[in-house]
PDBML (XML) file of the C-alpha atoms, coordinates in Angstrom:
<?xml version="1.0" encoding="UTF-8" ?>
<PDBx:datablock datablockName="MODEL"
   xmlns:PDBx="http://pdbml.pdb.org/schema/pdbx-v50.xsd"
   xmlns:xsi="http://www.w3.org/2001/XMLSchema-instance"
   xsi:schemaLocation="http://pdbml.pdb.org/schema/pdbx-v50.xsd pdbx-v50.xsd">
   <PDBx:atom_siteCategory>
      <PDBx:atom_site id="1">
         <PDBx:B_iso_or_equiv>0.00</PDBx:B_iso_or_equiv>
         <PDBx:Cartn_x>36.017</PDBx:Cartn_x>
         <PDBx:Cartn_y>145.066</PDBx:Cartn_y>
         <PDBx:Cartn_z>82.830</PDBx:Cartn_z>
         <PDBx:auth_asym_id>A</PDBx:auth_asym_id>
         <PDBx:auth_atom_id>CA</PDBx:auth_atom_id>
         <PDBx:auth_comp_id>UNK</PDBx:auth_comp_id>
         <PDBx:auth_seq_id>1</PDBx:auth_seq_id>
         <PDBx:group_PDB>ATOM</PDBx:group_PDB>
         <PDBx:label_alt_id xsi:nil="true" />
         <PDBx:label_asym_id>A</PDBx:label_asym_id>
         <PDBx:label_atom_id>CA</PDBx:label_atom_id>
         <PDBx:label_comp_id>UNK</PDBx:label_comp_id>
         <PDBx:label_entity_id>1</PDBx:label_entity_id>
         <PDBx:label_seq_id>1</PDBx:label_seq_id>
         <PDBx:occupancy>1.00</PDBx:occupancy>
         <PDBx:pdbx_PDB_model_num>1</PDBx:pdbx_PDB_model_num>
         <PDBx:type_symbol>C</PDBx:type_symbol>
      </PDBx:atom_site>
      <PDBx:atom_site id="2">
         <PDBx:B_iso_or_equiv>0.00</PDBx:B_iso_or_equiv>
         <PDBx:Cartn_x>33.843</PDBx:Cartn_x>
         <PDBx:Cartn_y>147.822</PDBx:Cartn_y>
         <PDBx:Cartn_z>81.618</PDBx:Cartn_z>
         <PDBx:auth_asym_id>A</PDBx:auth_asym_id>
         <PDBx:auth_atom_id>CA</PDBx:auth_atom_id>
         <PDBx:auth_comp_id>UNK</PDBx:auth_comp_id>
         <PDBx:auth_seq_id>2</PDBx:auth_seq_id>
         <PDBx:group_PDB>ATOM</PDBx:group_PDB>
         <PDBx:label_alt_id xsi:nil="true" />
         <PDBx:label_asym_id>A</PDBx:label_asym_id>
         <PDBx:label_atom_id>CA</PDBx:label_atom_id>
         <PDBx:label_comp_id>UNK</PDBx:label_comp_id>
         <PDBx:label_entity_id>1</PDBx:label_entity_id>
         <PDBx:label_seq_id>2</PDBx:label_seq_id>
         <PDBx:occupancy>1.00</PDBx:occupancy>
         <PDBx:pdbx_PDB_model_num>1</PDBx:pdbx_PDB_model_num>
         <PDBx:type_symbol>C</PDBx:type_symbol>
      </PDBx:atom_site>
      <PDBx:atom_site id="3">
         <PDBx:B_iso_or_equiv>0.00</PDBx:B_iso_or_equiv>
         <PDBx:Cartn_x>35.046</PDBx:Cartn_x>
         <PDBx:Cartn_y>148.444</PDBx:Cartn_y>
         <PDBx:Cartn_z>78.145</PDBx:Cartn_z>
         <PDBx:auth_asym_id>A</PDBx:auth_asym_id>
         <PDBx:auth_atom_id>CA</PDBx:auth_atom_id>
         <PDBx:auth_comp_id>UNK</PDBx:auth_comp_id>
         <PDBx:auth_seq_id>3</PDBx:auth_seq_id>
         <PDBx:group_PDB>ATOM</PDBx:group_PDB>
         <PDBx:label_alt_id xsi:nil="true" />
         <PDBx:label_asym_id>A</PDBx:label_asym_id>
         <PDBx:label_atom_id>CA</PDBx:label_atom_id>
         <PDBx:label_comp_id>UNK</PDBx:label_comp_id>
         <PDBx:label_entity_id>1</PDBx:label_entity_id>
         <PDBx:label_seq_id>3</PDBx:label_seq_id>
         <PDBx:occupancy>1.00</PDBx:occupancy>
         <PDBx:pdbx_PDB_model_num>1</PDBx:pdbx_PDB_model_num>
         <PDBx:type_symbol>C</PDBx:type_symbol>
      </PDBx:atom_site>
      <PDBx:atom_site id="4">
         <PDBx:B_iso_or_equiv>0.00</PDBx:B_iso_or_equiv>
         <PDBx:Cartn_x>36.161</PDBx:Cartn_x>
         <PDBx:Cartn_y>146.408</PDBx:Cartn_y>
         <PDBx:Cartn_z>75.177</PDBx:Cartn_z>
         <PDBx:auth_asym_id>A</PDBx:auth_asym_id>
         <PDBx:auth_atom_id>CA</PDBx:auth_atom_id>
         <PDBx:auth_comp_id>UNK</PDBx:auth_comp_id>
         <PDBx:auth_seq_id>4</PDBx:auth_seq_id>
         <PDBx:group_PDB>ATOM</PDBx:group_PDB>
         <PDBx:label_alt_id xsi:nil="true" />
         <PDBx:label_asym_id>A</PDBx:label_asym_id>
         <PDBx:label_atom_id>CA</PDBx:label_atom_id>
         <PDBx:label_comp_id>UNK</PDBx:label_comp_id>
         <PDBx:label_entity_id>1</PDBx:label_entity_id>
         <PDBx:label_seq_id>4</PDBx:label_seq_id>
         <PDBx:occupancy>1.00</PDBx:occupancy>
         <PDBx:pdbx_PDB_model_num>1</PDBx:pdbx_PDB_model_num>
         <PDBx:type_symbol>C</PDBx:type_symbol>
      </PDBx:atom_site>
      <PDBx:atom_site id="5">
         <PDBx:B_iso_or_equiv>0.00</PDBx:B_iso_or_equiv>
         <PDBx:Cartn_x>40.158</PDBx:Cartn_x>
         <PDBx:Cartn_y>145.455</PDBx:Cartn_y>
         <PDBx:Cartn_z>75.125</PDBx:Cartn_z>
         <PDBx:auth_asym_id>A</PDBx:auth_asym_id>
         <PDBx:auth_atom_id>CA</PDBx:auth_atom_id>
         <PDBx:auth_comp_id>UNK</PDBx:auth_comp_id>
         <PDBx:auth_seq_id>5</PDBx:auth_seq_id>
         <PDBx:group_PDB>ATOM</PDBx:group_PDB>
         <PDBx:label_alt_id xsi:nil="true" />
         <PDBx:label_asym_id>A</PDBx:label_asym_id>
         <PDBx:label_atom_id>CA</PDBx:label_atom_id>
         <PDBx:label_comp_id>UNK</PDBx:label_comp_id>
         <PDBx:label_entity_id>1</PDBx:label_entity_id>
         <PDBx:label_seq_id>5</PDBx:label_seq_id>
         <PDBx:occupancy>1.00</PDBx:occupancy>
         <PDBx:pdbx_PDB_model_num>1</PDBx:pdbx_PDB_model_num>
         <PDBx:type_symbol>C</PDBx:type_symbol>
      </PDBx:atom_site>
      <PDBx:atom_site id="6">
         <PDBx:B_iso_or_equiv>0.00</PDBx:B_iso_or_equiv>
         <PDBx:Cartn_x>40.946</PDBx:Cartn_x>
         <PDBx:Cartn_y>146.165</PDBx:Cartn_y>
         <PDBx:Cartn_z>71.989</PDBx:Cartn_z>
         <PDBx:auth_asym_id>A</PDBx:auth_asym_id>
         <PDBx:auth_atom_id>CA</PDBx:auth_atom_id>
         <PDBx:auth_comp_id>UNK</PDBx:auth_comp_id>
         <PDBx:auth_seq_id>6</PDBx:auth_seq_id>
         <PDBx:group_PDB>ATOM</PDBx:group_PDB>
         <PDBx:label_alt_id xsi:nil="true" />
         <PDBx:label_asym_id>A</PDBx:label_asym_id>
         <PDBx:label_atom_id>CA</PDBx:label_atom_id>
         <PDBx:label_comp_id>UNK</PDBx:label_comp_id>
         <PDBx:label_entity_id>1</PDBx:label_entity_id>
         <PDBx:label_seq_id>6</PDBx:label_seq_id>
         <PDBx:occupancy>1.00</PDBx:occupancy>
         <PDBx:pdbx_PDB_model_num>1</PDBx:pdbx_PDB_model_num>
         <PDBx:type_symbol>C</PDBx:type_symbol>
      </PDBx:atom_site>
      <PDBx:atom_site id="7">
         <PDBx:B_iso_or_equiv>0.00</PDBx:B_iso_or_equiv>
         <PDBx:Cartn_x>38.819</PDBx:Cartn_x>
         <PDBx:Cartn_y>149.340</PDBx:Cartn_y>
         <PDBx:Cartn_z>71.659</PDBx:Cartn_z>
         <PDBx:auth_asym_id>A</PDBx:auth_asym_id>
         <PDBx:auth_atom_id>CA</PDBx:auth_atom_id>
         <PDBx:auth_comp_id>UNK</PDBx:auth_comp_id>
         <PDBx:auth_seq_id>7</PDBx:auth_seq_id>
         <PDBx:group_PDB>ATOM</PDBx:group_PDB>
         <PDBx:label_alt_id xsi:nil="true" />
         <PDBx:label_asym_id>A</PDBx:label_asym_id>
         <PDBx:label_atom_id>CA</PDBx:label_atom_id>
         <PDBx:label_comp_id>UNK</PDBx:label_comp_id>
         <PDBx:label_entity_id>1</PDBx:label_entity_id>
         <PDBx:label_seq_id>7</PDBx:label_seq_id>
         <PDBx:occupancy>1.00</PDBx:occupancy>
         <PDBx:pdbx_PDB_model_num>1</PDBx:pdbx_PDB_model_num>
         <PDBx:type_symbol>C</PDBx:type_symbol>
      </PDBx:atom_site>
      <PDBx:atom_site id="8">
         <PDBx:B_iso_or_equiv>0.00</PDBx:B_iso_or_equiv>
         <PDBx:Cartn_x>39.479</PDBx:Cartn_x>
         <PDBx:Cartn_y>152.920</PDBx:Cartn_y>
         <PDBx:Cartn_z>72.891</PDBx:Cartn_z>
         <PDBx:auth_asym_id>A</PDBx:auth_asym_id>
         <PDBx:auth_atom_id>CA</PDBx:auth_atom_id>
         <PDBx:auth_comp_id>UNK</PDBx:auth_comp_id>
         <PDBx:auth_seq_id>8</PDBx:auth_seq_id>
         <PDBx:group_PDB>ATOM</PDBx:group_PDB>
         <PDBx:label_alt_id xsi:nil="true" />
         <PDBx:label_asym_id>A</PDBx:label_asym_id>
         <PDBx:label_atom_id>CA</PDBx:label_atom_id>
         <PDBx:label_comp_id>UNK</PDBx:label_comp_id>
         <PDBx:label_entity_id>1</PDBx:label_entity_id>
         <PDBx:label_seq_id>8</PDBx:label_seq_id>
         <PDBx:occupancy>1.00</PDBx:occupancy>
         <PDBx:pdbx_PDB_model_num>1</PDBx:pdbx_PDB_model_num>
         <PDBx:type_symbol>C</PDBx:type_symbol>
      </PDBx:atom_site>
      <PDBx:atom_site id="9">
         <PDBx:B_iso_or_equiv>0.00</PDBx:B_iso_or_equiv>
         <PDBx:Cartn_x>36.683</PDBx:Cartn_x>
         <PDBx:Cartn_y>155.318</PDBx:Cartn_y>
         <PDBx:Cartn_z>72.603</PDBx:Cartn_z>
         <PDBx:auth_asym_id>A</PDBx:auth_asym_id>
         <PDBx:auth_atom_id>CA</PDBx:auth_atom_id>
         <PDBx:auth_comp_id>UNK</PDBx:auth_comp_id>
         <PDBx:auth_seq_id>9</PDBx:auth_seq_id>
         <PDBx:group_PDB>ATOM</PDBx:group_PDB>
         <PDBx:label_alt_id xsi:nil="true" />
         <PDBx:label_asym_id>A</PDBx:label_asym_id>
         <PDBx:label_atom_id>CA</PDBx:label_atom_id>
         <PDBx:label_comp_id>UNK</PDBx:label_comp_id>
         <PDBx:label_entity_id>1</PDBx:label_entity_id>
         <PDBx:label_seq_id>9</PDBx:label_seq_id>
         <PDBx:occupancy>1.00</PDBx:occupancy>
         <PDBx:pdbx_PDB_model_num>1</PDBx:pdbx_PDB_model_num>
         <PDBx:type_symbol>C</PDBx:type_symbol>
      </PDBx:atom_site>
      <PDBx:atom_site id="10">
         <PDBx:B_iso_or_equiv>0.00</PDBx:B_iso_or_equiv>
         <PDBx:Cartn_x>37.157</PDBx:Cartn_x>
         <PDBx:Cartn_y>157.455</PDBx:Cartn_y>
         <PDBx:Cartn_z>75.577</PDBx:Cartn_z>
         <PDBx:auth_asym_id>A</PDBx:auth_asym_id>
         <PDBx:auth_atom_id>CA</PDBx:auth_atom_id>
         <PDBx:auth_comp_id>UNK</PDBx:auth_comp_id>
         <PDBx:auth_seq_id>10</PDBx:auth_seq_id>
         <PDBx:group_PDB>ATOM</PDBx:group_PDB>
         <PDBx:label_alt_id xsi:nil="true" />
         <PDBx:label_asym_id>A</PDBx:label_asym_id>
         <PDBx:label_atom_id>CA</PDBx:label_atom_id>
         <PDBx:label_comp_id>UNK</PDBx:label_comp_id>
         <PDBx:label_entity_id>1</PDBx:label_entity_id>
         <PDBx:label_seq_id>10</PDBx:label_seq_id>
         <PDBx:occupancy>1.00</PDBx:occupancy>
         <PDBx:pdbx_PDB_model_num>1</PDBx:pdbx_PDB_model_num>
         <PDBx:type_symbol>C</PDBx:type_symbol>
      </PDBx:atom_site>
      <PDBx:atom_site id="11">
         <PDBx:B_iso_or_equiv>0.00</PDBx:B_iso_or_equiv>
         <PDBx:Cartn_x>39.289</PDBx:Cartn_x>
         <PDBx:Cartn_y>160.296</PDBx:Cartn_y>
         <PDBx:Cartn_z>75.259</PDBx:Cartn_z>
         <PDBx:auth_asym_id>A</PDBx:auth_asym_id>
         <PDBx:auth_atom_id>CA</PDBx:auth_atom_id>
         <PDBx:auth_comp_id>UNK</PDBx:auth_comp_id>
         <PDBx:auth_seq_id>11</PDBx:auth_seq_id>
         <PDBx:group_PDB>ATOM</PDBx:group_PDB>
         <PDBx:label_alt_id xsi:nil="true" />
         <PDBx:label_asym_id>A</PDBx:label_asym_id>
         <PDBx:label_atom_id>CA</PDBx:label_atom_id>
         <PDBx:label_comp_id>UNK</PDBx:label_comp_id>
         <PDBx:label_entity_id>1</PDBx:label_entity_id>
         <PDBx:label_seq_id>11</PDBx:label_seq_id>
         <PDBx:occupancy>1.00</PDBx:occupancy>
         <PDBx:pdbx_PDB_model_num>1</PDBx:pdbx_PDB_model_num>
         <PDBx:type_symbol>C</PDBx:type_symbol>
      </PDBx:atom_site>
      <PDBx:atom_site id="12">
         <PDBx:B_iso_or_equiv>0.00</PDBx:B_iso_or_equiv>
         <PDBx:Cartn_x>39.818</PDBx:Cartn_x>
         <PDBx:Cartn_y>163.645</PDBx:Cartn_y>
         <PDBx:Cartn_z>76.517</PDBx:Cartn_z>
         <PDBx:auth_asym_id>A</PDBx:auth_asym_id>
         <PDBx:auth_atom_id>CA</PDBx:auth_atom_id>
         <PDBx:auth_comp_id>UNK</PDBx:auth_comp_id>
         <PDBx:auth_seq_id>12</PDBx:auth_seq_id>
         <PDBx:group_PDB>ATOM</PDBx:group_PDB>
         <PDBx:label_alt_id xsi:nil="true" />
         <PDBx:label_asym_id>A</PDBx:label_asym_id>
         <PDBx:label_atom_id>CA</PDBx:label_atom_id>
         <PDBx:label_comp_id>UNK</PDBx:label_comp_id>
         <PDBx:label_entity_id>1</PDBx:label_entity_id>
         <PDBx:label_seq_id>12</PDBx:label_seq_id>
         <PDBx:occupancy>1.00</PDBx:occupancy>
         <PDBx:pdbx_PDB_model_num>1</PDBx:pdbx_PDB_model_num>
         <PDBx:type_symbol>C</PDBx:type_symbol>
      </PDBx:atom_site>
      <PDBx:atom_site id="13">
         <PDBx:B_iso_or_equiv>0.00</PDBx:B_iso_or_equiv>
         <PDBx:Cartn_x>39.952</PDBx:Cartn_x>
         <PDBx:Cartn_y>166.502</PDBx:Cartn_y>
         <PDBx:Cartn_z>74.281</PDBx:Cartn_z>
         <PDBx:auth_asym_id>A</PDBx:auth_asym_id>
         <PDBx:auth_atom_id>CA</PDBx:auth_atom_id>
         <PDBx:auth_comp_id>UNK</PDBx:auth_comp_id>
         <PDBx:auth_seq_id>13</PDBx:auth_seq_id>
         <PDBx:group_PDB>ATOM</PDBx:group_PDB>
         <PDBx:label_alt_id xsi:nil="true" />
         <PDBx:label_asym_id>A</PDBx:label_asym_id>
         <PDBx:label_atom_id>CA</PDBx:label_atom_id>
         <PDBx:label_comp_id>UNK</PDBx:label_comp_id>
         <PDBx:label_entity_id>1</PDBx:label_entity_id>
         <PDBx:label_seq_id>13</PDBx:label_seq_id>
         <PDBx:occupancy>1.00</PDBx:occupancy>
         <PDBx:pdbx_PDB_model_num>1</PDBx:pdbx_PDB_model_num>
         <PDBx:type_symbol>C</PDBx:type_symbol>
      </PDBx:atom_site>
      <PDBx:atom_site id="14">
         <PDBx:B_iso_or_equiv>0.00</PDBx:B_iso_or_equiv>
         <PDBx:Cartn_x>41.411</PDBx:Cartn_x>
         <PDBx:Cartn_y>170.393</PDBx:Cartn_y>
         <PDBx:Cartn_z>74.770</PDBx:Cartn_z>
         <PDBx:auth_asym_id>A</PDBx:auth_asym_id>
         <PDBx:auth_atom_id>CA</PDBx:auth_atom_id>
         <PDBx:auth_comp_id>UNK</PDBx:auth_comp_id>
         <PDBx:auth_seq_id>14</PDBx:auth_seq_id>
         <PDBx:group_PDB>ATOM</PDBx:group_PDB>
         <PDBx:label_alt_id xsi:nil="true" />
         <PDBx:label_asym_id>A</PDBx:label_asym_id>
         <PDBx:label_atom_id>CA</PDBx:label_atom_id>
         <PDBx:label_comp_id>UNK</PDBx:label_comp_id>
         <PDBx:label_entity_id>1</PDBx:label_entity_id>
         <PDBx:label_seq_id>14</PDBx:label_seq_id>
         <PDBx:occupancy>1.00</PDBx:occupancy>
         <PDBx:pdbx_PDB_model_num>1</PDBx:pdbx_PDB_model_num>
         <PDBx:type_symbol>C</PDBx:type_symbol>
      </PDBx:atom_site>
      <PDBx:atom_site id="15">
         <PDBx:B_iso_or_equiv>0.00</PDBx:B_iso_or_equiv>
         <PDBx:Cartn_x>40.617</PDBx:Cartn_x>
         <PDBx:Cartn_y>173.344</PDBx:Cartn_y>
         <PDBx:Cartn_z>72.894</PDBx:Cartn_z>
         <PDBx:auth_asym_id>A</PDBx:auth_asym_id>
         <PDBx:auth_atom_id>CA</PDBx:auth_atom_id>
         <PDBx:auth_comp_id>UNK</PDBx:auth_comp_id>
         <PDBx:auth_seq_id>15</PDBx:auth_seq_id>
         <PDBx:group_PDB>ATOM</PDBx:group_PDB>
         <PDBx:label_alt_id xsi:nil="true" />
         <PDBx:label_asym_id>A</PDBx:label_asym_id>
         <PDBx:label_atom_id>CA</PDBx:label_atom_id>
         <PDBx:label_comp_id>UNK</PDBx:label_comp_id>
         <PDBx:label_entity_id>1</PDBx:label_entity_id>
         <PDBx:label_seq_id>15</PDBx:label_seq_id>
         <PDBx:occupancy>1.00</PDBx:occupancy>
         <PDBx:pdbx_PDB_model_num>1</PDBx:pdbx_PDB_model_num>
         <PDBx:type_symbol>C</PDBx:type_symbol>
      </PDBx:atom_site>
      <PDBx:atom_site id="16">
         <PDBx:B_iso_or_equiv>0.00</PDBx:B_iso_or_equiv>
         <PDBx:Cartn_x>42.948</PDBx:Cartn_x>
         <PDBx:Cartn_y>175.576</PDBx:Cartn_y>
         <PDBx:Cartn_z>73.642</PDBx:Cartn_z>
         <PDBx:auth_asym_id>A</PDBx:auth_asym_id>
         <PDBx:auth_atom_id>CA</PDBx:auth_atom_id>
         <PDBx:auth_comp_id>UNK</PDBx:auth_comp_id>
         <PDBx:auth_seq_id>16</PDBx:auth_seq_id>
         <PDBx:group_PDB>ATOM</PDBx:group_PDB>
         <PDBx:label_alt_id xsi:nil="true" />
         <PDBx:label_asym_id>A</PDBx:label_asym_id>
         <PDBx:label_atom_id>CA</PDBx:label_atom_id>
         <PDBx:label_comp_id>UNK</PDBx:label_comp_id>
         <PDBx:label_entity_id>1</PDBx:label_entity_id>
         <PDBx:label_seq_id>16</PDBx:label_seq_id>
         <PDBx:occupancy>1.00</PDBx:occupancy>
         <PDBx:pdbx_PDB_model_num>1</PDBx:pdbx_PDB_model_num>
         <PDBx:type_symbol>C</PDBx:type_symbol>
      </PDBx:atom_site>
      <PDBx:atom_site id="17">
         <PDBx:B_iso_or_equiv>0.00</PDBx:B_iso_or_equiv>
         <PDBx:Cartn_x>43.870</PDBx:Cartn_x>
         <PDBx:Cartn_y>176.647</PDBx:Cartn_y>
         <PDBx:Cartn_z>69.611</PDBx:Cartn_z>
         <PDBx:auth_asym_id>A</PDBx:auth_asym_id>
         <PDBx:auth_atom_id>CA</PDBx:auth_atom_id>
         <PDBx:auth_comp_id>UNK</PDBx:auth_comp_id>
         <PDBx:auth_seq_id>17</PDBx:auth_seq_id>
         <PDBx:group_PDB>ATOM</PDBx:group_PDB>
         <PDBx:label_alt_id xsi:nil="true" />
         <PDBx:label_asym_id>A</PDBx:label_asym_id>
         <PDBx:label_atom_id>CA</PDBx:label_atom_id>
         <PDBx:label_comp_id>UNK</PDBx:label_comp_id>
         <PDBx:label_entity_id>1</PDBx:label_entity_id>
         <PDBx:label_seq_id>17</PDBx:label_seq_id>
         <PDBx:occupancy>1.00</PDBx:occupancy>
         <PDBx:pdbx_PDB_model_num>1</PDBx:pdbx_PDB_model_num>
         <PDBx:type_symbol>C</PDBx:type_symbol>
      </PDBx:atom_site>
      <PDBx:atom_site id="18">
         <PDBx:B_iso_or_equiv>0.00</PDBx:B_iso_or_equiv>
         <PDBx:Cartn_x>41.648</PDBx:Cartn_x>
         <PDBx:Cartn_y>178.222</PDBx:Cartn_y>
         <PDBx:Cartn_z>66.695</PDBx:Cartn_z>
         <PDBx:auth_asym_id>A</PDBx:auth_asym_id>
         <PDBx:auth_atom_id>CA</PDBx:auth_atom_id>
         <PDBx:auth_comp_id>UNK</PDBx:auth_comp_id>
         <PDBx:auth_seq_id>18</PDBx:auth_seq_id>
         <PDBx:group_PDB>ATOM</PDBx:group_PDB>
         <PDBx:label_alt_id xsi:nil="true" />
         <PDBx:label_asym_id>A</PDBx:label_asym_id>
         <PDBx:label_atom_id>CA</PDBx:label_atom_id>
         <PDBx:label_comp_id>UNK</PDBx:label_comp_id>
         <PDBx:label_entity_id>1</PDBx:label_entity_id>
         <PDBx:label_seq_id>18</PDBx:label_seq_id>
         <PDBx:occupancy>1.00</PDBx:occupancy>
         <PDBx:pdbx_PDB_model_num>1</PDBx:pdbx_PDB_model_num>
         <PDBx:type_symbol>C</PDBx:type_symbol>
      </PDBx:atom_site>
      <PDBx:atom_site id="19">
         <PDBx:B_iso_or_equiv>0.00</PDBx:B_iso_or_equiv>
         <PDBx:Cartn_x>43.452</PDBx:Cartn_x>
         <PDBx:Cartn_y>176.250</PDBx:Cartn_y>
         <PDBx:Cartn_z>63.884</PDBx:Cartn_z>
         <PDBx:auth_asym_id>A</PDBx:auth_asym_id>
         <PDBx:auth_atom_id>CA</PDBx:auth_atom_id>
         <PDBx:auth_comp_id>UNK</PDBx:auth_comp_id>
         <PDBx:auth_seq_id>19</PDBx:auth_seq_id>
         <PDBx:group_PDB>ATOM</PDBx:group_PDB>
         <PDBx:label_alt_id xsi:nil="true" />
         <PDBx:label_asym_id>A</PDBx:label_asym_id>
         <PDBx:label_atom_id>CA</PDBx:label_atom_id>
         <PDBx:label_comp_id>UNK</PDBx:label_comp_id>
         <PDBx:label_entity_id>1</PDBx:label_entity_id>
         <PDBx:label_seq_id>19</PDBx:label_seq_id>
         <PDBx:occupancy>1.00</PDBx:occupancy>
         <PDBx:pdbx_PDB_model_num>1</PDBx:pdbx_PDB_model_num>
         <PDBx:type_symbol>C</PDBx:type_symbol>
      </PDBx:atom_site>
      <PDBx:atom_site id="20">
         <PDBx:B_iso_or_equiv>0.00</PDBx:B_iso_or_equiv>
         <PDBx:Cartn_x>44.541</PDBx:Cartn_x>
         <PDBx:Cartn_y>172.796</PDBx:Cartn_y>
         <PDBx:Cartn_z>62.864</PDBx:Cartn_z>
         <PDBx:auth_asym_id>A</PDBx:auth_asym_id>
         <PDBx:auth_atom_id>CA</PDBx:auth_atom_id>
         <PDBx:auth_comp_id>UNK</PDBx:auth_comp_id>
         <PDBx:auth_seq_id>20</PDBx:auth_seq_id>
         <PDBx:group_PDB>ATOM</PDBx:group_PDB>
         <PDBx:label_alt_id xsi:nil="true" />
         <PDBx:label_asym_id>A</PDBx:label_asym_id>
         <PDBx:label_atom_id>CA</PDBx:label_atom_id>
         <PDBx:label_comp_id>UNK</PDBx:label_comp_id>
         <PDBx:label_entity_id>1</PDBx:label_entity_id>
         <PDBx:label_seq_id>20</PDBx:label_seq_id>
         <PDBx:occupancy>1.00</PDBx:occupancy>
         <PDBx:pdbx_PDB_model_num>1</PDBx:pdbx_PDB_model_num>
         <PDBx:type_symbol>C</PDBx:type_symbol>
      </PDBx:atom_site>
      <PDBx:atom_site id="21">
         <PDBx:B_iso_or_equiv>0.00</PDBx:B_iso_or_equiv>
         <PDBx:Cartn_x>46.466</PDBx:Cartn_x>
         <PDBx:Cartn_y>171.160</PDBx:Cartn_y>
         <PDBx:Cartn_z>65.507</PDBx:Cartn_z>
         <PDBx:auth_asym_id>A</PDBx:auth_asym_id>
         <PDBx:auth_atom_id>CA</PDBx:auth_atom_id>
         <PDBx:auth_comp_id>UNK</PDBx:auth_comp_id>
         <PDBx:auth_seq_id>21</PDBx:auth_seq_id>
         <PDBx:group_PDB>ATOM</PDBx:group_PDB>
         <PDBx:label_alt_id xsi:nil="true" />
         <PDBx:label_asym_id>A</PDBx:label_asym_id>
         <PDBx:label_atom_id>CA</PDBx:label_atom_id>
         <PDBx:label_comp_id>UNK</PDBx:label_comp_id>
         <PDBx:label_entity_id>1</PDBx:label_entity_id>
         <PDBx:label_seq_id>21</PDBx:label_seq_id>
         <PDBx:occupancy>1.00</PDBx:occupancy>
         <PDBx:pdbx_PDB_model_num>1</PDBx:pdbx_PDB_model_num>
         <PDBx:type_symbol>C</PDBx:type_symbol>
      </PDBx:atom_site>
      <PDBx:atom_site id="22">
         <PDBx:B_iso_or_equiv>0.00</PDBx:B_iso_or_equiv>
         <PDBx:Cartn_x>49.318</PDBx:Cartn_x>
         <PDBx:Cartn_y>169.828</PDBx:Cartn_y>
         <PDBx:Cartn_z>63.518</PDBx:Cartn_z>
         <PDBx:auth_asym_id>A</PDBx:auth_asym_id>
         <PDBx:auth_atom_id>CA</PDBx:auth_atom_id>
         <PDBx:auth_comp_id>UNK</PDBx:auth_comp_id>
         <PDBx:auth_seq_id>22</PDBx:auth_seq_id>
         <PDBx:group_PDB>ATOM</PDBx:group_PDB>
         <PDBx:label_alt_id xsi:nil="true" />
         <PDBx:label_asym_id>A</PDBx:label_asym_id>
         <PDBx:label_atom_id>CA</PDBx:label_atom_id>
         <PDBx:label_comp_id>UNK</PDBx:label_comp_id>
         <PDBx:label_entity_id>1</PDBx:label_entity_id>
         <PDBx:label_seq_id>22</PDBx:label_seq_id>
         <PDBx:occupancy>1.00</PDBx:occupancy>
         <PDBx:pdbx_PDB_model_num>1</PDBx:pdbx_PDB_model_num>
         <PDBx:type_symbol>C</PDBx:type_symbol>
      </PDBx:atom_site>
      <PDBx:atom_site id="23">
         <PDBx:B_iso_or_equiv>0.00</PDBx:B_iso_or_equiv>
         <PDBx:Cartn_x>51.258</PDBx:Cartn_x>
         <PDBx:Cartn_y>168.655</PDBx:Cartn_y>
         <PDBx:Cartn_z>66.584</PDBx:Cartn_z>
         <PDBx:auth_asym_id>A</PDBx:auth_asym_id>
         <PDBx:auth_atom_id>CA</PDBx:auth_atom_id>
         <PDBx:auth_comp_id>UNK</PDBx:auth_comp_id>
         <PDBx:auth_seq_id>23</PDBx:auth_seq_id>
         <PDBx:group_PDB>ATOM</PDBx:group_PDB>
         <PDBx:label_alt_id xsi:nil="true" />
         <PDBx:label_asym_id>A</PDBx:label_asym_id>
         <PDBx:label_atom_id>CA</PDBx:label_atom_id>
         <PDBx:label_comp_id>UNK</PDBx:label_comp_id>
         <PDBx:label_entity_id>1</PDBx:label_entity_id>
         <PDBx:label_seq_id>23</PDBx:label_seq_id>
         <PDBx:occupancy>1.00</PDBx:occupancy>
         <PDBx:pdbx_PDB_model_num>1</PDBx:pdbx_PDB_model_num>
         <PDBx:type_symbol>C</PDBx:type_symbol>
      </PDBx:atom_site>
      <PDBx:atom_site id="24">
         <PDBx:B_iso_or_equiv>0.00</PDBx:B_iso_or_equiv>
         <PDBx:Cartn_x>50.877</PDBx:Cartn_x>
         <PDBx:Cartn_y>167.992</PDBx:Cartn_y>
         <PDBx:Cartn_z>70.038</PDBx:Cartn_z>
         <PDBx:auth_asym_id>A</PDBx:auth_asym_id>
         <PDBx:auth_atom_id>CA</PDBx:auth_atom_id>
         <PDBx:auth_comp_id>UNK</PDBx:auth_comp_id>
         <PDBx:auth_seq_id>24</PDBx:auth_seq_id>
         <PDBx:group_PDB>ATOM</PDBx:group_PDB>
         <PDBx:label_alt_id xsi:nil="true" />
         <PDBx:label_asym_id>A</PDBx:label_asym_id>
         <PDBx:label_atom_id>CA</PDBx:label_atom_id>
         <PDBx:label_comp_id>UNK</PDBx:label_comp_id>
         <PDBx:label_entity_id>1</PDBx:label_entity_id>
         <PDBx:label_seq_id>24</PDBx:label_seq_id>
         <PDBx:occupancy>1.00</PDBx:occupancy>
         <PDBx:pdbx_PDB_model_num>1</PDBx:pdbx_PDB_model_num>
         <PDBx:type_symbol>C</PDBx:type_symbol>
      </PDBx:atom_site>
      <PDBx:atom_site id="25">
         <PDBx:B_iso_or_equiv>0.00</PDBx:B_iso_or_equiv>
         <PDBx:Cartn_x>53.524</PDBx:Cartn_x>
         <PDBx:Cartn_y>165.763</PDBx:Cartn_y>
         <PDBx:Cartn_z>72.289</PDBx:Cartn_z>
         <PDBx:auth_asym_id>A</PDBx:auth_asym_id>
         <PDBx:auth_atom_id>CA</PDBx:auth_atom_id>
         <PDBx:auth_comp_id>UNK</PDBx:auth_comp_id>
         <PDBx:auth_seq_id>25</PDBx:auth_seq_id>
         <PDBx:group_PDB>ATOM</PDBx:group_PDB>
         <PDBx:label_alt_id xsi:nil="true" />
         <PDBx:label_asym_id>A</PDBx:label_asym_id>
         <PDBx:label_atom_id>CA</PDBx:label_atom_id>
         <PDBx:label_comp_id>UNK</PDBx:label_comp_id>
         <PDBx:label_entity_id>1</PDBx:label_entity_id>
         <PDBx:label_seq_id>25</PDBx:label_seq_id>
         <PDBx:occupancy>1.00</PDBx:occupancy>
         <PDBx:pdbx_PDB_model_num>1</PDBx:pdbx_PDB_model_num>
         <PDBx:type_symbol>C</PDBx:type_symbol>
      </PDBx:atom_site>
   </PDBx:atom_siteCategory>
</PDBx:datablock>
């Protein structure tokens, strides 16, 4: 209702490293 279907913008992000974050599950 608020934000396009087919579009997802709205993340949440963590910085927890100081390097590439090759993986993450």
């Amino acid at each position: 209702a608020k934000f396009r279907r087919d579009r997802n913008t709205y993340w949440t992000g963590i910085k927890a490293h100081n390097a590439v974050v090759t993986s993450a599950v």
